[in-house]
N, C-alpha and C. Protein backbone atom coordinates (compact mmCIF):
# COMPACT_ATOMS: atom_id res chain seq x y z
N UNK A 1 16.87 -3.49 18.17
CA UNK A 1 16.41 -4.82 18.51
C UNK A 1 15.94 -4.82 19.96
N UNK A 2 14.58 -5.50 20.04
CA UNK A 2 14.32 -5.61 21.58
C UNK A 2 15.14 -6.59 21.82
N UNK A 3 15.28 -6.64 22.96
CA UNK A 3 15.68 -8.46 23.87
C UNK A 3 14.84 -8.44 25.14
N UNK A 4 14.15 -9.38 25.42
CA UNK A 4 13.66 -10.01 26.27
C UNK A 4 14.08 -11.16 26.75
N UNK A 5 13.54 -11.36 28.26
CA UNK A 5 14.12 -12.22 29.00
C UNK A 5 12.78 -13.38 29.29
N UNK A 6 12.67 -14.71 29.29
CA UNK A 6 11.41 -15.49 29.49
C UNK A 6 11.75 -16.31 29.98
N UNK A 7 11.08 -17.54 30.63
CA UNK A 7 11.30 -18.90 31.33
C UNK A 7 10.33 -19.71 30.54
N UNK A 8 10.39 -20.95 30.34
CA UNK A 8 9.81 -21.88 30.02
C UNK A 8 8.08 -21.38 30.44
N UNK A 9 7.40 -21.53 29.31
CA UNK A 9 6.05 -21.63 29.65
C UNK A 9 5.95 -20.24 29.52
N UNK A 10 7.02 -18.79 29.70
CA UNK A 10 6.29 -17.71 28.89
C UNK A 10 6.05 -17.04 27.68
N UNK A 11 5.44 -16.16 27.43
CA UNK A 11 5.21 -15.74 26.27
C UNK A 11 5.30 -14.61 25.73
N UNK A 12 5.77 -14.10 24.21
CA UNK A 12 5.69 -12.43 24.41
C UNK A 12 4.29 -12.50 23.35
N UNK A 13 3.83 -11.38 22.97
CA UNK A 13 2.84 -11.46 21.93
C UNK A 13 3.34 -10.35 21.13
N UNK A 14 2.88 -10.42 19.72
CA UNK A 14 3.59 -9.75 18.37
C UNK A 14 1.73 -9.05 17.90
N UNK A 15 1.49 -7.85 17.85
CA UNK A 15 0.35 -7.54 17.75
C UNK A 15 -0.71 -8.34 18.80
N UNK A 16 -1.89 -8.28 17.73
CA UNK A 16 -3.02 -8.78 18.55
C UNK A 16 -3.05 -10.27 17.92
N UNK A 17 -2.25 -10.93 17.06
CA UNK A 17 -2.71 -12.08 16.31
C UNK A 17 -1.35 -12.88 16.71
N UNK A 18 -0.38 -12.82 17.31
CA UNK A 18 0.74 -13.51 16.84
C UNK A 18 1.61 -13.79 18.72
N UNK A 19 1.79 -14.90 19.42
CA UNK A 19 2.05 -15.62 20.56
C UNK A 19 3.04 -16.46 20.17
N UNK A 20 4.03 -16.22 20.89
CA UNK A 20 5.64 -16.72 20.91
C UNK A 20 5.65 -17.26 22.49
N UNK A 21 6.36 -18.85 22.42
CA UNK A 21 6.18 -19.03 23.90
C UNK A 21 7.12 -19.51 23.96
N UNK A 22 8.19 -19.89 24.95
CA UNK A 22 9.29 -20.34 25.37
C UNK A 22 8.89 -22.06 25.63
N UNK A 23 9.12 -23.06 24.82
CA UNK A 23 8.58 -24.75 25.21
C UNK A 23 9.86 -25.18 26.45
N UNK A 24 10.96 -25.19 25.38
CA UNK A 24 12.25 -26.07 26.37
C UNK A 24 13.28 -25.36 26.38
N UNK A 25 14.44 -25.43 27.41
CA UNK A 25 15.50 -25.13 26.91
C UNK A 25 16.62 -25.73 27.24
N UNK A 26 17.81 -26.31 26.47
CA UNK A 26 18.51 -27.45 26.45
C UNK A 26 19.66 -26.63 26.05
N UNK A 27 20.87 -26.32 27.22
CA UNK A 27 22.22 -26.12 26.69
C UNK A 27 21.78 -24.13 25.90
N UNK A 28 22.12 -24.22 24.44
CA UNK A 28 22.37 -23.40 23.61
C UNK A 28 20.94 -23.26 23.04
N UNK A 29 20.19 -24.54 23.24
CA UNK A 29 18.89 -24.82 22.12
C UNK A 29 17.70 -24.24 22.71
N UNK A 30 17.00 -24.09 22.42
CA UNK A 30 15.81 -23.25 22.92
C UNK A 30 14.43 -23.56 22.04
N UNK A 31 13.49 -23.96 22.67
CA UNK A 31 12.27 -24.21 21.32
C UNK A 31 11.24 -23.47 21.79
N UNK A 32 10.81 -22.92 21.02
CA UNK A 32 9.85 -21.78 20.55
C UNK A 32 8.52 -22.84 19.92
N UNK A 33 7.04 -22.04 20.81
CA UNK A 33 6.23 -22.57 19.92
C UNK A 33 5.33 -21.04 19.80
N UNK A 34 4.86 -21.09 18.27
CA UNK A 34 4.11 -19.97 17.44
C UNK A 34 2.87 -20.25 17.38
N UNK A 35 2.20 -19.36 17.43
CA UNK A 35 0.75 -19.32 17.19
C UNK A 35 0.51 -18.16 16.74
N UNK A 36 -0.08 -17.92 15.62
CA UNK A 36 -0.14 -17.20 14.34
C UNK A 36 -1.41 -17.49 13.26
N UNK A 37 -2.07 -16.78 12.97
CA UNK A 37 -3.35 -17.11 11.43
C UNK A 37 -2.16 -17.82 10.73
N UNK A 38 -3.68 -18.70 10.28
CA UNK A 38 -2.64 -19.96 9.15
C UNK A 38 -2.14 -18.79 7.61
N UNK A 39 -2.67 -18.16 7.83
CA UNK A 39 -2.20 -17.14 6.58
C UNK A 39 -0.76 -16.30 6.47
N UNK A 40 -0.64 -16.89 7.78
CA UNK A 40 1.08 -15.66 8.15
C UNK A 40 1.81 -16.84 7.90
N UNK A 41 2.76 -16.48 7.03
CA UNK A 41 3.94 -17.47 6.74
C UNK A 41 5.54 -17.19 7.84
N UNK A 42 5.55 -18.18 8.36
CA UNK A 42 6.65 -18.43 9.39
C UNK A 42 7.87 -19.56 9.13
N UNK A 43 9.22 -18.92 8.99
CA UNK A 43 10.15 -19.11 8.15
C UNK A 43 11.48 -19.48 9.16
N UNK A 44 12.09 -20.57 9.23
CA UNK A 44 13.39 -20.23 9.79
C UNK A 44 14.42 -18.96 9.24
N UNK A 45 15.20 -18.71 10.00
CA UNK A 45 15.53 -17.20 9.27
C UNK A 45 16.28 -17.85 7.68
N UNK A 46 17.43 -18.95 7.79
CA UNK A 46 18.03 -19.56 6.73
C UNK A 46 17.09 -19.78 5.83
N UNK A 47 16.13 -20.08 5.81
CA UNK A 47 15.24 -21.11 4.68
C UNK A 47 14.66 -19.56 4.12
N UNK A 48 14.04 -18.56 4.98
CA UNK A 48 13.69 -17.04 4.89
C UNK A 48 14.85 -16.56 3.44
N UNK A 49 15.85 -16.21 3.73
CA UNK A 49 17.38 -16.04 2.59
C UNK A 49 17.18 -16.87 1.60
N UNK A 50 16.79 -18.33 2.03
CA UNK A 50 17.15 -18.67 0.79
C UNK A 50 15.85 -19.04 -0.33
N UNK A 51 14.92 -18.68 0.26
CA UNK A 51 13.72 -18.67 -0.25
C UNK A 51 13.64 -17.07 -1.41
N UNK A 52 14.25 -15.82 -0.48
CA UNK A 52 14.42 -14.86 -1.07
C UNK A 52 15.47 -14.71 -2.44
N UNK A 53 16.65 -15.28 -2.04
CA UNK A 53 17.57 -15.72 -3.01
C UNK A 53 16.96 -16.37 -4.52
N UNK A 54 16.31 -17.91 -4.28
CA UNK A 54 15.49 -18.51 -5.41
C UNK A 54 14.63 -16.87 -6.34
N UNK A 55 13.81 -16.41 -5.18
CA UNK A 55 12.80 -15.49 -6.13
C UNK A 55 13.79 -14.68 -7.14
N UNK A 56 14.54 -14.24 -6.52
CA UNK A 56 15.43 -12.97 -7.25
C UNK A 56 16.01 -13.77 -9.07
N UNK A 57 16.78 -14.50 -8.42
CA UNK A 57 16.88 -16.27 -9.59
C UNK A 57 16.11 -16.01 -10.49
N UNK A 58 15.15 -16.70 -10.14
CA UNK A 58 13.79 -16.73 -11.02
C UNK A 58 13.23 -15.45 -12.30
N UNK A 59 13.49 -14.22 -11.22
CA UNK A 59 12.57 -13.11 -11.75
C UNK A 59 14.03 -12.20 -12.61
N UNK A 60 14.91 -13.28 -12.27
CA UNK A 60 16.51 -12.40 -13.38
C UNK A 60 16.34 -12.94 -14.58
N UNK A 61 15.96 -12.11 -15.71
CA UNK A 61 16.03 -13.07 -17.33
C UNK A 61 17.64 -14.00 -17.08
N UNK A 62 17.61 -14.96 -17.91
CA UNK A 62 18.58 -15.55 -18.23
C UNK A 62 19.13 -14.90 -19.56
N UNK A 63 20.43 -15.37 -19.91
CA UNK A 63 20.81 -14.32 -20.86
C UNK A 63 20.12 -14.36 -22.14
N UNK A 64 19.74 -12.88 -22.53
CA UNK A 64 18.78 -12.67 -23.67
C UNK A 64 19.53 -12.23 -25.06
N UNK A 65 19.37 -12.94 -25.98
CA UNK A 65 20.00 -12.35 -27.05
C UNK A 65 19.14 -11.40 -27.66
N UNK A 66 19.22 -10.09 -27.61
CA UNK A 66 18.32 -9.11 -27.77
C UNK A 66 18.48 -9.12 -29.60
N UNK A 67 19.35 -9.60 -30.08
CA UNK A 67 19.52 -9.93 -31.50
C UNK A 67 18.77 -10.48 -32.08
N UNK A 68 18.53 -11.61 -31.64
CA UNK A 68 17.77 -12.78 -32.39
C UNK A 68 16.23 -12.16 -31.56
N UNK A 69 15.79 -11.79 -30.95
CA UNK A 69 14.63 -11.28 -30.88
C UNK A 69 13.77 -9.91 -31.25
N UNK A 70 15.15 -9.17 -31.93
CA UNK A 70 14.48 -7.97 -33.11
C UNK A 70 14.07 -8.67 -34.25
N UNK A 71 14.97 -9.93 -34.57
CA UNK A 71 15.28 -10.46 -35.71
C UNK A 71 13.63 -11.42 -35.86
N UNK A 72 13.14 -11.84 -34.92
CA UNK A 72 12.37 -12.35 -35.02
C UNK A 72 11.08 -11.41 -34.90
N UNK A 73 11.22 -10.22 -34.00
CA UNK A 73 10.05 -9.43 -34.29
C UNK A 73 9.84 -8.91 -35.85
N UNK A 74 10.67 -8.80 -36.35
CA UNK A 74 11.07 -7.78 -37.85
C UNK A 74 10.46 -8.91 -38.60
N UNK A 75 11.17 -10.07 -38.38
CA UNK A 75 10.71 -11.54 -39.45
C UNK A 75 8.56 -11.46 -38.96
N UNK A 76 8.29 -11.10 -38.28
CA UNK A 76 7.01 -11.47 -38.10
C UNK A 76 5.95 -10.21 -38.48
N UNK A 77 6.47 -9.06 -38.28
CA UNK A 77 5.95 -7.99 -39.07
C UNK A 77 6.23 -7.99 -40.46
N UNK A 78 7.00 -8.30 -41.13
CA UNK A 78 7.15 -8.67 -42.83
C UNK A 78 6.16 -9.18 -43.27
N UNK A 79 5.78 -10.94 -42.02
CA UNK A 79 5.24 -11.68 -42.65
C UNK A 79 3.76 -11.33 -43.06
């Protein structure tokens, strides 16, 4: 992991397309503003997990009765 050190108003840059700047900083809080192609998707890290989490969800069959779907291939080749 890098770490860098910044003050309000600086910036690091991520390639040639992507500007991270230091806005405020309050206590613990810190705000970040991004500048990035509207095509790069930018994620809090939480919402990032749980966005990944849903896909996995999604792309898991739910339970398959592999029974009733020989049963129905077999029933449709007969027919």
């Amino acid at each position: 992991m890098l770490v860098l050190t910044r003050k309000i108003g600086e910036s690091i840059k991520i390639n040639e397309d992507v500007k991270i700047t230091v806005i405020d900083v309050k206590g613990k809080n810190i705000r970040l503003g991004i500048e990035a192609p509207r095509e790069t998707k930018i994620y809090r890290e939480e919402v990032f997990l749980r966005i990944k989490q849903e896909n996995r969800s999604a792309a898991t069959p739910a339970d398959i009765d592999m029974g009733k779907i020989s049963q129905l291939m077999k029933d449709k080749l007969d027919s």
